[in-house]
Structures are given as C-alpha cells and as structure tokens.
N, C-alpha and C. Protein backbone atom coordinates (compact mmCIF):
# COMPACT_ATOMS: atom_id res chain seq x y z
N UNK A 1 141.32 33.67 138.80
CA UNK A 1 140.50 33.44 139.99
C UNK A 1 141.22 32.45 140.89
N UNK A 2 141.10 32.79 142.25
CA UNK A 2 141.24 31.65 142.66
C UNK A 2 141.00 30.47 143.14
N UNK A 3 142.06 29.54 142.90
CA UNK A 3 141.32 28.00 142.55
C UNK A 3 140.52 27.26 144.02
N UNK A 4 140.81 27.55 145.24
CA UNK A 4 140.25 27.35 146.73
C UNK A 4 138.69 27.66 146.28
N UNK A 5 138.81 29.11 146.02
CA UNK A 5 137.37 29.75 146.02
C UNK A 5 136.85 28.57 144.85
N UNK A 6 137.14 27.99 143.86
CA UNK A 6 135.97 27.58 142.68
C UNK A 6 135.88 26.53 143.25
N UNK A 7 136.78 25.58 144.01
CA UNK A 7 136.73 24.45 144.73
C UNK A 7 135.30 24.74 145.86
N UNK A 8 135.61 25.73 146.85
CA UNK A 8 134.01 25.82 147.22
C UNK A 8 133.43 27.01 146.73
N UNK A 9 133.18 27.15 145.94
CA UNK A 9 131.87 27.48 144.84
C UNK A 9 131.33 26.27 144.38
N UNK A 10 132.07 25.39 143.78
CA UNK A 10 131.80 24.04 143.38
C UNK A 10 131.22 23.31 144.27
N UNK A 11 131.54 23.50 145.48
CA UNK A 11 131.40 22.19 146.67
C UNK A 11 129.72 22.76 147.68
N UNK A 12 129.87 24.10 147.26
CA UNK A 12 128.23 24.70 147.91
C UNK A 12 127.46 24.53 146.97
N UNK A 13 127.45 24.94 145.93
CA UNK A 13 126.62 24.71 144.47
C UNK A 13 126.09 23.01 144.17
N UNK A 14 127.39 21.95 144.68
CA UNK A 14 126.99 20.37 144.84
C UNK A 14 125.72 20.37 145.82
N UNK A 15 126.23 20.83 146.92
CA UNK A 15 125.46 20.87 148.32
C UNK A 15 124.16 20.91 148.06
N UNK A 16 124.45 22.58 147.84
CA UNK A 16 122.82 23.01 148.31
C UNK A 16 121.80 22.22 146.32
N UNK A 17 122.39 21.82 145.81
CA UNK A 17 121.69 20.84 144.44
C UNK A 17 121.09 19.70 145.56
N UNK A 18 122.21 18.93 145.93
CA UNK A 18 121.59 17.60 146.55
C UNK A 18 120.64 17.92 148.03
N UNK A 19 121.02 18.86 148.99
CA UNK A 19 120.20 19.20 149.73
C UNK A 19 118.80 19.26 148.88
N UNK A 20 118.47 20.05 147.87
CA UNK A 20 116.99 20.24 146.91
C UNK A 20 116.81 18.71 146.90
N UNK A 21 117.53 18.09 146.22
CA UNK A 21 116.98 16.77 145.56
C UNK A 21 117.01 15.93 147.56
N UNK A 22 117.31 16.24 147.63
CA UNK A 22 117.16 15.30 149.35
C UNK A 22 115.82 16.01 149.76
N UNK A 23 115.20 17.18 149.90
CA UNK A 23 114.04 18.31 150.41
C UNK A 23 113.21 17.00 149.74
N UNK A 24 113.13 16.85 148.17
CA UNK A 24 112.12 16.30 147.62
C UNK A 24 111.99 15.23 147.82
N UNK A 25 112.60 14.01 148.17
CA UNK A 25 112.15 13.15 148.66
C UNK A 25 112.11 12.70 149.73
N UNK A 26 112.46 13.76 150.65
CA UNK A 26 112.13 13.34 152.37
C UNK A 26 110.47 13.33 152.43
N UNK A 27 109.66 14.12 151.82
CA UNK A 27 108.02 13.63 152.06
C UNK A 27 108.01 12.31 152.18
N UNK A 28 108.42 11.28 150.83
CA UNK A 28 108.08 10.47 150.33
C UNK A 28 108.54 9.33 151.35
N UNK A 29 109.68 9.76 152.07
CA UNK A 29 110.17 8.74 153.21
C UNK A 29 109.17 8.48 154.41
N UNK A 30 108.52 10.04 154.87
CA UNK A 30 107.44 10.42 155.65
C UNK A 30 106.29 9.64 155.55
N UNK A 31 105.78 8.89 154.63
CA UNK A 31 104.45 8.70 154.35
C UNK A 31 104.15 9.78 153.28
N UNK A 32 104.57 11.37 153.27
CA UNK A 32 103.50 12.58 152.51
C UNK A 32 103.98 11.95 150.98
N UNK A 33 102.87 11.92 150.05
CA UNK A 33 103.13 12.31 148.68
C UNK A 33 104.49 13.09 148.26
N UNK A 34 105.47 12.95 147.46
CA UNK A 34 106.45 13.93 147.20
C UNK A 34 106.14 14.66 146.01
N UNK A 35 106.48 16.57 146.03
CA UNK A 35 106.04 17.08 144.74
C UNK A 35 106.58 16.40 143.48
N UNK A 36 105.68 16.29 142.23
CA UNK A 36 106.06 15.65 140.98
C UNK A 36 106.41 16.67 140.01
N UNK A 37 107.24 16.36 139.03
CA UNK A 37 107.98 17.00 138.31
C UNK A 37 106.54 16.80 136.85
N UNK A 38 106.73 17.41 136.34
CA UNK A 38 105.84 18.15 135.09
C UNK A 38 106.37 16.86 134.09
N UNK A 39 105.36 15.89 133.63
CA UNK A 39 106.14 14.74 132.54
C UNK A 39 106.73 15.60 131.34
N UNK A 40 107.61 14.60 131.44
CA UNK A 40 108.53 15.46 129.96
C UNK A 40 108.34 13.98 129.01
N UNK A 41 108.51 14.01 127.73
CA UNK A 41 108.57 13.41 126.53
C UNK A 41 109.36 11.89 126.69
N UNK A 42 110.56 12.19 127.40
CA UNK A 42 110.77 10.84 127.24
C UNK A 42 110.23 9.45 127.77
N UNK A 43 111.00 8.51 127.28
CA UNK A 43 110.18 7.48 127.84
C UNK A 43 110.48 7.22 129.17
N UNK A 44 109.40 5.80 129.99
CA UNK A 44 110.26 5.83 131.24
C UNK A 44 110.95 4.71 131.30
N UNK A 45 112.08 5.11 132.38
CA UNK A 45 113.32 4.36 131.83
C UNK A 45 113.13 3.54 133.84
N UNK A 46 114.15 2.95 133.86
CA UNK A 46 114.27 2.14 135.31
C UNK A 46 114.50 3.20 136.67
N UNK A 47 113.59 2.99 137.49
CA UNK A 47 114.07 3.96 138.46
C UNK A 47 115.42 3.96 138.86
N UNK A 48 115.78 5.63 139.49
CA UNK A 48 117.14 5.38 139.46
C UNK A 48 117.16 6.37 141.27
N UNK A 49 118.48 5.86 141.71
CA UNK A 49 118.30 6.09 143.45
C UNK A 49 117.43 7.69 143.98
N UNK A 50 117.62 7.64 144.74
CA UNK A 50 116.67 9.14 145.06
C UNK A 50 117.51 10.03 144.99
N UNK A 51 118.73 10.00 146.03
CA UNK A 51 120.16 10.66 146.29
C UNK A 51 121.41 10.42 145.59
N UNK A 52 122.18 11.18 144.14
CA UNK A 52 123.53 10.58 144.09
C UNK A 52 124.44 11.46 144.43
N UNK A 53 125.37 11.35 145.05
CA UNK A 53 126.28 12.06 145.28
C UNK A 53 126.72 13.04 144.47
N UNK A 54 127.33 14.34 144.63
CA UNK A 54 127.50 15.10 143.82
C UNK A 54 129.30 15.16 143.36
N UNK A 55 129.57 14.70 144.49
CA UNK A 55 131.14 14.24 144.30
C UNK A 55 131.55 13.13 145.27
N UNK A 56 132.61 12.58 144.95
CA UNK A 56 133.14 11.42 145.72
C UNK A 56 133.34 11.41 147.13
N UNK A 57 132.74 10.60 148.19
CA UNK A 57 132.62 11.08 149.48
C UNK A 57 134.21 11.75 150.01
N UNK A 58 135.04 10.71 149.48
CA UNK A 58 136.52 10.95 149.69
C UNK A 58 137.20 12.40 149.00
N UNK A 59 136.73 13.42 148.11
CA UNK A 59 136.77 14.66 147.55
C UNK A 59 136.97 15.25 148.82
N UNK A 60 138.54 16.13 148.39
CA UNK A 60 138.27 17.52 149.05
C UNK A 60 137.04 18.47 149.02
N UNK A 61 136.91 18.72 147.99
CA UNK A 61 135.16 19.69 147.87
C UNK A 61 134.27 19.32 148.57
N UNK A 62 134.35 18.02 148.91
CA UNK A 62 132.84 17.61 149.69
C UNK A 62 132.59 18.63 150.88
N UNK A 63 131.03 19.03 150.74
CA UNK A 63 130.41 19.46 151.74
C UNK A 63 129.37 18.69 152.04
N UNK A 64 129.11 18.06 153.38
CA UNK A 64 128.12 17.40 154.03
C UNK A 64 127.48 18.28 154.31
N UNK A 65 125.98 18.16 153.91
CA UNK A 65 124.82 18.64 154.67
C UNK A 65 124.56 17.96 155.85
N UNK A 66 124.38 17.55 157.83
CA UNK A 66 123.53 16.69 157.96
C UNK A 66 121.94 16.74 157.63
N UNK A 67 122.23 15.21 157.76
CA UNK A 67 120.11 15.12 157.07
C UNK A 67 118.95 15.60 158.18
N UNK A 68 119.72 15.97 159.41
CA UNK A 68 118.51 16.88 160.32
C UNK A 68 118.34 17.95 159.79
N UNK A 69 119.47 18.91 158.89
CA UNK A 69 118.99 20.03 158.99
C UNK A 69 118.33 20.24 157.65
N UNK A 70 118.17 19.37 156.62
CA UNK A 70 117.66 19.50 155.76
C UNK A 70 116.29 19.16 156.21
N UNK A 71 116.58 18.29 156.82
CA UNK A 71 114.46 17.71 157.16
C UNK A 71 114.02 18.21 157.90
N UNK A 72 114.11 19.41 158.67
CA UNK A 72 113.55 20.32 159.58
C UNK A 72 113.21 21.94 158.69
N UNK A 73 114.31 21.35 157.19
CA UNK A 73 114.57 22.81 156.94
C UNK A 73 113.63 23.09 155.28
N UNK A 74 112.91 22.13 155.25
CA UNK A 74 112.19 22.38 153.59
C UNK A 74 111.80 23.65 153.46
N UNK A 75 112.45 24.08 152.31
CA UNK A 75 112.21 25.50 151.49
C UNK A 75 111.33 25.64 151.16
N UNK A 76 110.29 26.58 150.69
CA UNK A 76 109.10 26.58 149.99
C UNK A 76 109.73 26.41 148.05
N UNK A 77 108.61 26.46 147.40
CA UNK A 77 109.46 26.33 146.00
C UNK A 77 110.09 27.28 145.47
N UNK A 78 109.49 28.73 145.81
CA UNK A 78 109.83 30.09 145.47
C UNK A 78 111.16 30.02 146.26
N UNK A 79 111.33 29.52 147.48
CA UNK A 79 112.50 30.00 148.12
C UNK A 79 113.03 28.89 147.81
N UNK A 80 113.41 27.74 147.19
CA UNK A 80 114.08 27.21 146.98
C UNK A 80 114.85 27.52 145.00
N UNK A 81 114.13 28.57 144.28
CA UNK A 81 114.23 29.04 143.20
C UNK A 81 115.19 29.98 143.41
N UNK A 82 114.42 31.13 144.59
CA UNK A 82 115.57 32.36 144.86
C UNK A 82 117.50 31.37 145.74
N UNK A 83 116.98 30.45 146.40
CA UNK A 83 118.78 30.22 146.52
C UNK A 83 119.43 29.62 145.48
N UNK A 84 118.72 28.70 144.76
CA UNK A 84 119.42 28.31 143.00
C UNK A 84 119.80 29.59 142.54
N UNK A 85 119.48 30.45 142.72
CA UNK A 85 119.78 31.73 141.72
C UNK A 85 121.02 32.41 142.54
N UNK A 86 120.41 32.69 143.67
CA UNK A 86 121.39 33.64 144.68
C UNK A 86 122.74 32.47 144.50
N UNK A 87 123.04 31.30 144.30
CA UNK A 87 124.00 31.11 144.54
C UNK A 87 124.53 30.30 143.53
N UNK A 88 124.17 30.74 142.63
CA UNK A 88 124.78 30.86 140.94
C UNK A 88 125.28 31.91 140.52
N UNK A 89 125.15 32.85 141.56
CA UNK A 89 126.19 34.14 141.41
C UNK A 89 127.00 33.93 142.57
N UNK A 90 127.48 33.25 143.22
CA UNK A 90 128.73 33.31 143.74
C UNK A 90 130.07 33.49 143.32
N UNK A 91 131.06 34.47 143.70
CA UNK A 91 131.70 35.16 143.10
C UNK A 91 132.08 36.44 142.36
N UNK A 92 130.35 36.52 141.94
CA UNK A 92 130.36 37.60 141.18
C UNK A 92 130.62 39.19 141.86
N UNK A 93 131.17 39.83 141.57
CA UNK A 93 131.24 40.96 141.98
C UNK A 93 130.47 41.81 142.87
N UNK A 94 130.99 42.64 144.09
CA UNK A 94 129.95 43.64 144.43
C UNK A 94 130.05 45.20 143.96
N UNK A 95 129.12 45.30 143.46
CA UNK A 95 128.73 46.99 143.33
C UNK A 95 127.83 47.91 143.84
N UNK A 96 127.64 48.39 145.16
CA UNK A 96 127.18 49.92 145.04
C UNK A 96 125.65 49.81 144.42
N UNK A 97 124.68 49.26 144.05
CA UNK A 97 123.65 50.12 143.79
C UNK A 97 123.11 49.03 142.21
N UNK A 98 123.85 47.71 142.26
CA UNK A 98 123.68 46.73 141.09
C UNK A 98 123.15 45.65 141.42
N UNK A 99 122.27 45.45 140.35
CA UNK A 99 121.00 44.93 140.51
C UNK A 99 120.81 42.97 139.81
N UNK A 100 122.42 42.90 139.21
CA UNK A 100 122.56 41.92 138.40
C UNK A 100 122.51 42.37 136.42
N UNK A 101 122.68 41.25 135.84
CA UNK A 101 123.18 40.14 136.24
C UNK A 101 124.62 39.56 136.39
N UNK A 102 125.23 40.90 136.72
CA UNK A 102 126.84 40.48 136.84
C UNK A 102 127.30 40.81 138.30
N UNK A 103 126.95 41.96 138.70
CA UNK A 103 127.79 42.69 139.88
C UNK A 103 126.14 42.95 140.57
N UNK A 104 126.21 43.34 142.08
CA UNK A 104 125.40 43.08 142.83
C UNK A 104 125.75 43.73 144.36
N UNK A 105 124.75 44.55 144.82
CA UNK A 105 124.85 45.02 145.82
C UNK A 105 123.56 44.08 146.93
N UNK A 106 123.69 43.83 148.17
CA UNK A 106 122.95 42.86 149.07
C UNK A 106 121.94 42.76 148.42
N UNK A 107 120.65 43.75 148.67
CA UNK A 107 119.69 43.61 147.97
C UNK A 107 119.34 43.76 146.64
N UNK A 108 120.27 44.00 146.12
CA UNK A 108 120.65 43.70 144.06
C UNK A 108 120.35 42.52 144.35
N UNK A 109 121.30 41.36 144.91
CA UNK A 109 121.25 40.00 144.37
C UNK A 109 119.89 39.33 145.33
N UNK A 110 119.32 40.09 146.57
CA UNK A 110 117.75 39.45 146.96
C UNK A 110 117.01 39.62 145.79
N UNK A 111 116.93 40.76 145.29
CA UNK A 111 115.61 41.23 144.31
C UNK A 111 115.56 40.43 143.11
N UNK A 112 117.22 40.67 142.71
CA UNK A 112 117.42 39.40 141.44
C UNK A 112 116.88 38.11 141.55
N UNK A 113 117.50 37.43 142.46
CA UNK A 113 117.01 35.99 142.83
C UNK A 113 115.77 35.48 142.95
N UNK A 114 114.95 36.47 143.95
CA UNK A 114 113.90 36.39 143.87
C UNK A 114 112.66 36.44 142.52
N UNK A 115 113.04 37.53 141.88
CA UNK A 115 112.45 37.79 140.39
C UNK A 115 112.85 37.40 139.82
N UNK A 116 113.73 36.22 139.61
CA UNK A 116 113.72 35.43 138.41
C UNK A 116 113.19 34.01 139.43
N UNK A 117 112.65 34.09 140.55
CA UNK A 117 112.16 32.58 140.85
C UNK A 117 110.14 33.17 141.16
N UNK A 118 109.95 34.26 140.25
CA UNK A 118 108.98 34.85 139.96
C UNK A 118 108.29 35.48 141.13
N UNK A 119 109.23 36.14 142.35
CA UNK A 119 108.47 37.04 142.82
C UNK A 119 108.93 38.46 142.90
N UNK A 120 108.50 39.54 142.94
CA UNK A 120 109.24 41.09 142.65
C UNK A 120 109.03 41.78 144.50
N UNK A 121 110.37 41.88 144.77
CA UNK A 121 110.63 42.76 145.81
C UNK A 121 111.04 44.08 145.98
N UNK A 122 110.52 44.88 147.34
CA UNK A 122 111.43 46.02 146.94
C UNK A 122 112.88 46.04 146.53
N UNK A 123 112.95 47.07 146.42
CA UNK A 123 114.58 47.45 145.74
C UNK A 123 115.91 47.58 147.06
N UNK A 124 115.39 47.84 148.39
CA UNK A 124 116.37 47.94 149.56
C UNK A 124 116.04 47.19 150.60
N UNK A 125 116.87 46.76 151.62
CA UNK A 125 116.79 46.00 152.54
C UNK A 125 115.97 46.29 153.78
N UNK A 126 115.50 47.81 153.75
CA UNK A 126 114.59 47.90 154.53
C UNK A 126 113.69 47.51 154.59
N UNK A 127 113.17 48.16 153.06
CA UNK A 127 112.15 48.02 152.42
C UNK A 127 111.72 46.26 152.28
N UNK A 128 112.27 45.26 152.32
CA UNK A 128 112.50 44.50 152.43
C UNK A 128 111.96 43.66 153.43
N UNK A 129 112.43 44.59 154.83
CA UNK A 129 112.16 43.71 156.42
C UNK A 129 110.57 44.05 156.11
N UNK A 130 109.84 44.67 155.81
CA UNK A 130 108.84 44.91 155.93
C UNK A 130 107.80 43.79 155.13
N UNK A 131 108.29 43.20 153.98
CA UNK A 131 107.52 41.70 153.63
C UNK A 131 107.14 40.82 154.00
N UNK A 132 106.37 40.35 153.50
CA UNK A 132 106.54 38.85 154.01
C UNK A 132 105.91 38.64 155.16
N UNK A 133 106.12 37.36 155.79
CA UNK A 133 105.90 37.09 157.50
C UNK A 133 106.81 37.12 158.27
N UNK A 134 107.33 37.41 159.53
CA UNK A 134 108.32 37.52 160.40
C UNK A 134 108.06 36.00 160.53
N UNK A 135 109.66 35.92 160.94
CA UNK A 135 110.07 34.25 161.12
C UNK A 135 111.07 34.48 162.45
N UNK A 136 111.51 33.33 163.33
CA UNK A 136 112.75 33.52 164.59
C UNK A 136 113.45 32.93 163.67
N UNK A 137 114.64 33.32 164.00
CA UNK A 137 115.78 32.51 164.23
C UNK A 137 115.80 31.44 163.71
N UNK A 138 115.12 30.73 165.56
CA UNK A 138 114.60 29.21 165.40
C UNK A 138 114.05 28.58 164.36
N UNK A 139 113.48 29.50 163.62
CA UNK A 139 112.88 28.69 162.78
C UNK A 139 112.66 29.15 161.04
N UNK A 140 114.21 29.64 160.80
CA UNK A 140 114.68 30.14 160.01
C UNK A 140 114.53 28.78 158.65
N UNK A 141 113.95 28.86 157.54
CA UNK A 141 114.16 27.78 156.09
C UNK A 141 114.86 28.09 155.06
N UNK A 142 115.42 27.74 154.73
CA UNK A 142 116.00 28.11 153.40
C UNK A 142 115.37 28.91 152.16
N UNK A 143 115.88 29.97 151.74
CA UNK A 143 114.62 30.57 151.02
C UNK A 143 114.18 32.46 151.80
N UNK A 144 114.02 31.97 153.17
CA UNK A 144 114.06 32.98 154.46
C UNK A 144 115.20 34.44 153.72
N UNK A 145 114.83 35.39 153.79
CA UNK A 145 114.59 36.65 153.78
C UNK A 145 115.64 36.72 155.35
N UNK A 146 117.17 37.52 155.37
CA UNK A 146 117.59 37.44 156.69
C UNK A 146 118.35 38.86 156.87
N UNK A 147 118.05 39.71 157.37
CA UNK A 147 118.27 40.90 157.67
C UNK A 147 119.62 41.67 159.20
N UNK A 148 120.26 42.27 158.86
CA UNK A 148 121.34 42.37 159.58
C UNK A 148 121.71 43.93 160.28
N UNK A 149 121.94 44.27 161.33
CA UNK A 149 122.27 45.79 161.72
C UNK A 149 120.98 46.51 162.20
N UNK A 150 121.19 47.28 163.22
CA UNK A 150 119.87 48.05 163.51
C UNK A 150 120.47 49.72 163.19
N UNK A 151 119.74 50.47 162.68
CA UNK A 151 118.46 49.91 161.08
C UNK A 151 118.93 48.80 160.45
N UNK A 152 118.28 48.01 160.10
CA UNK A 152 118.61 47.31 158.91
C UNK A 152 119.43 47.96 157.90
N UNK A 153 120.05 46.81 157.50
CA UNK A 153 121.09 47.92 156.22
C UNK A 153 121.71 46.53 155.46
N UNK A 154 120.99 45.66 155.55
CA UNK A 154 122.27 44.47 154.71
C UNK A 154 120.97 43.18 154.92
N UNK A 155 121.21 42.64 153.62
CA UNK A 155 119.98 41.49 153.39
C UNK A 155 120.75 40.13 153.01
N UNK A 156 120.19 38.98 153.10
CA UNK A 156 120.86 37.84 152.29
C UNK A 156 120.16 36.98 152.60
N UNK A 157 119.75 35.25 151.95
CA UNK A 157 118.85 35.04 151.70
C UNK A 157 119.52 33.51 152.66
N UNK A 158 118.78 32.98 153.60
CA UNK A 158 119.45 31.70 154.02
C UNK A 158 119.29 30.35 153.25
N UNK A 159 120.07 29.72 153.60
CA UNK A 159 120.61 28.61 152.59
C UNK A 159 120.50 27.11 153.45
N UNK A 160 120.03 27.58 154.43
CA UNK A 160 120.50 26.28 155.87
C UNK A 160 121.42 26.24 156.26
N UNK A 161 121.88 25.64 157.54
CA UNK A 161 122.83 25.38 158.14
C UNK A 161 123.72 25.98 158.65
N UNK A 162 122.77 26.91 158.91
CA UNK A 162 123.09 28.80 159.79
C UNK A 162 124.28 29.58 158.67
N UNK A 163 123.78 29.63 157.45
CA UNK A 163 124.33 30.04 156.43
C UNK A 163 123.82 31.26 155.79
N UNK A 164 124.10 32.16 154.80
CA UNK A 164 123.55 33.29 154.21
C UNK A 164 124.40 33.05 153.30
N UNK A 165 123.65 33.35 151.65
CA UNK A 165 124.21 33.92 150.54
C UNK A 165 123.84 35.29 150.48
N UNK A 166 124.78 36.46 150.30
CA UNK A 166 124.74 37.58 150.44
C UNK A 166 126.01 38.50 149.39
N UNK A 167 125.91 39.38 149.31
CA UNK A 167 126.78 40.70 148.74
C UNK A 167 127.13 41.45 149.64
N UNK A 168 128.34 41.03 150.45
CA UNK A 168 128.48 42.06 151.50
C UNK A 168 129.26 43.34 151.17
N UNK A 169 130.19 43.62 150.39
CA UNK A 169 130.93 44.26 150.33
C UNK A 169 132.01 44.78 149.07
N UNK A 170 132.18 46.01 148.59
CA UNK A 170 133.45 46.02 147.70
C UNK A 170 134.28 45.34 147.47
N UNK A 171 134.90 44.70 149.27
CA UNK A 171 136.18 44.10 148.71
C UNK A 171 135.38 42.58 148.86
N UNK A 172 134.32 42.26 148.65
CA UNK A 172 134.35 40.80 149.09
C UNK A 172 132.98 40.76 147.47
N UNK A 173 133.26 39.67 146.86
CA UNK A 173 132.31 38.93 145.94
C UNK A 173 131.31 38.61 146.43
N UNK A 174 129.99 37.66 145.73
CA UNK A 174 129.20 37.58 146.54
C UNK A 174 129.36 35.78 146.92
N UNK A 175 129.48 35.56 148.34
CA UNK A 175 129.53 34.51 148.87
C UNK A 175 128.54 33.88 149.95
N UNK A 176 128.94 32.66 150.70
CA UNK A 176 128.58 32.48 151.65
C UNK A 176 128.74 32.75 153.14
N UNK A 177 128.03 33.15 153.73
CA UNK A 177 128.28 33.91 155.04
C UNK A 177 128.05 32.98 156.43
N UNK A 178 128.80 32.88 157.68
CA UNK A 178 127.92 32.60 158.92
C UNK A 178 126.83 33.29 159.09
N UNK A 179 125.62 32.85 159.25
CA UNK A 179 124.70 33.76 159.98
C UNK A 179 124.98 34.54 161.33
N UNK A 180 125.81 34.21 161.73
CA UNK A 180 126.25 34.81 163.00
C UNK A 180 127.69 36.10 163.08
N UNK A 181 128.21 35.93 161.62
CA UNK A 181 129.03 36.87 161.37
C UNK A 181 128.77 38.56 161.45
N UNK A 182 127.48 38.60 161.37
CA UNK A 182 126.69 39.95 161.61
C UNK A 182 125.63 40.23 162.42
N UNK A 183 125.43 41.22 163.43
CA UNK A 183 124.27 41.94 164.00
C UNK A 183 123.03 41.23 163.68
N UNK A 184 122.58 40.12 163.82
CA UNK A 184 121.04 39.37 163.13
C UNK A 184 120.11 40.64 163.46
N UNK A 185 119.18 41.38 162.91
CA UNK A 185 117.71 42.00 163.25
C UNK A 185 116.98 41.00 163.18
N UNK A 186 116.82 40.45 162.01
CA UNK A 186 115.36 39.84 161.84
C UNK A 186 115.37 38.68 160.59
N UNK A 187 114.03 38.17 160.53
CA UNK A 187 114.02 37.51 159.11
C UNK A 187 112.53 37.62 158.39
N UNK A 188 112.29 37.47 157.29
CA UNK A 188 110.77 37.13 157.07
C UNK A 188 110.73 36.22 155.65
N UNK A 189 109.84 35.25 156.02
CA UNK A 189 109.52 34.77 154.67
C UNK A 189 108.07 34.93 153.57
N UNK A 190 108.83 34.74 152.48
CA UNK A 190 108.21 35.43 151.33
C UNK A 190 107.06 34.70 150.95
C-alpha cells in the first residue's frame, strides 16, 4: 500500500475522532448539558482535558479541523456512528454491486455504515434521495446523506468541511472526496 495514502487515512481517522470528541463538549462550553457516556465499572479517576491531540501539532499527518466548522456542524448520534464506520473503510476496495465488509460500491458503503450505526437503508442511491428530510447545502452536518448527478447515481455520506466519504469508483478505493468534485443534486438527513 501506499505509505502517503495510510499517512492520510491516519490523519482523517485522527480528525474526524477529535472533531467527535470536540462535537461533545462544545454543549458544555455553551451553557447546554453535554451527552453522558453510559458509567462503566471503573473507578473515577482525576479529570482529564476535554481535547487531546491526536498527533503532534508539528506532524506531517496533522489535519486541522477549524473549530467553526465543527460548532456549526454537530452530527446527530446515528450520523455521527454512520461516519465512524464509513471511514474505517477507507481504502478498502470498490466493487460493482458490494455491500461490505471488504469491497464496496457508493451505496454498499451508505447502507453498511448506516446499519451498523443501527439504521437500515435502501440498497441504491436513488432509492436513497428519497429518505429522510431534505437538507441545503448550507446547511449540510456531518452524518448528511449527499447525493450527486442528475438522476442521482452516486451517494456518500458528509464528514464536514465540505467533505464526502464515498466509493466512487473501480479504479479509486473508498476515500475522501471534495464535495464539490461532483454534480451536487441534493442531500437528506436520516
């Protein structure tokens, strides 16, 4: 493989982790309550910072999120489940008509992602535009359902920061995309 690509595989996978852990405690900066995590067994130990870095600011890999677009951009939890997933297959192969969990055609890796962050979608990208609530552009979240070409014909799931994780193609794995690299139709969230 090559080593560029695992460098950012590595450096989006940091990202969009600390972007989540940044989502969760921007309430708490707000005044709002922040969601709480389910107690687990151990004991409690000294609080520890809200944000740590995922690599050394000085790292090549580093990818900066800015903190506007995360705090404008909170995911719901479902859609913040389906991009943990969608982009834990980065790299992985595209195929034609595959559904996971190795190789993956656009809406292979929506349907996947989504159903393992427990919701079940259709099987094609049309089928697809038709869910959900229509969303603009403008006001696209992470999580967002983002649809490409008239007819529709190509799905991928946004990530922030005018980004798409998607399966575009034979010769291409599944990566990260400009949102602007393709025909936008539409979006809807789930």
């Amino acid at each position: 493989m090559h080593i560029p690509a695992l460098a950012t595989r590595a450096a989006i996978t940091a990202t969009a982790t600390a972007a989540a852990a940044l989502v969760g405690v921007l309430p708490a900066l707000n005044g709002v309550a922040a969601p709480t995590a389910a107690p687990t067994a151990a004991p409690a130990a000294a609080p520890e910072p809200a944000v740590t870095p995922a690599a050394p600011v000085n790292s090549p890999a580093t990818v900066e999120l800015p903190v506007e677009t995360v705090a404008l951009s909170r995911p719901s939890a479902v859609g913040a489940r389906a991009v943990s997933h969608a982009m834990s297959k980065l790299g992985a192969p595209y195929r034609w008509g595959a559904t996971g969990p190795n190789a993956f055609d656009c809406s292979g890796l929506v349907s996947w992602a989504y159903k393992n962050a427990g919701v079940s979608l259709p099987r094609n990208s049309r089928a697809m535009s038709r869910v959900g609530r229509p969303v603009a552009k403008s006001d696209l979240r992470p999580g967002d359902l983002v649809f490409f070409y008239r007819p529709v014909s190509h799905v991928g799931i946004y990530i922030g920061g005018g980004k798409v994780v998607n399966a575009v193609n034979s010769r291409t794995p599944v990566k990260v995309s400009n949102i602007n690299a393709m025909p936008f139709n539409g979006a809807r969230r789930i």
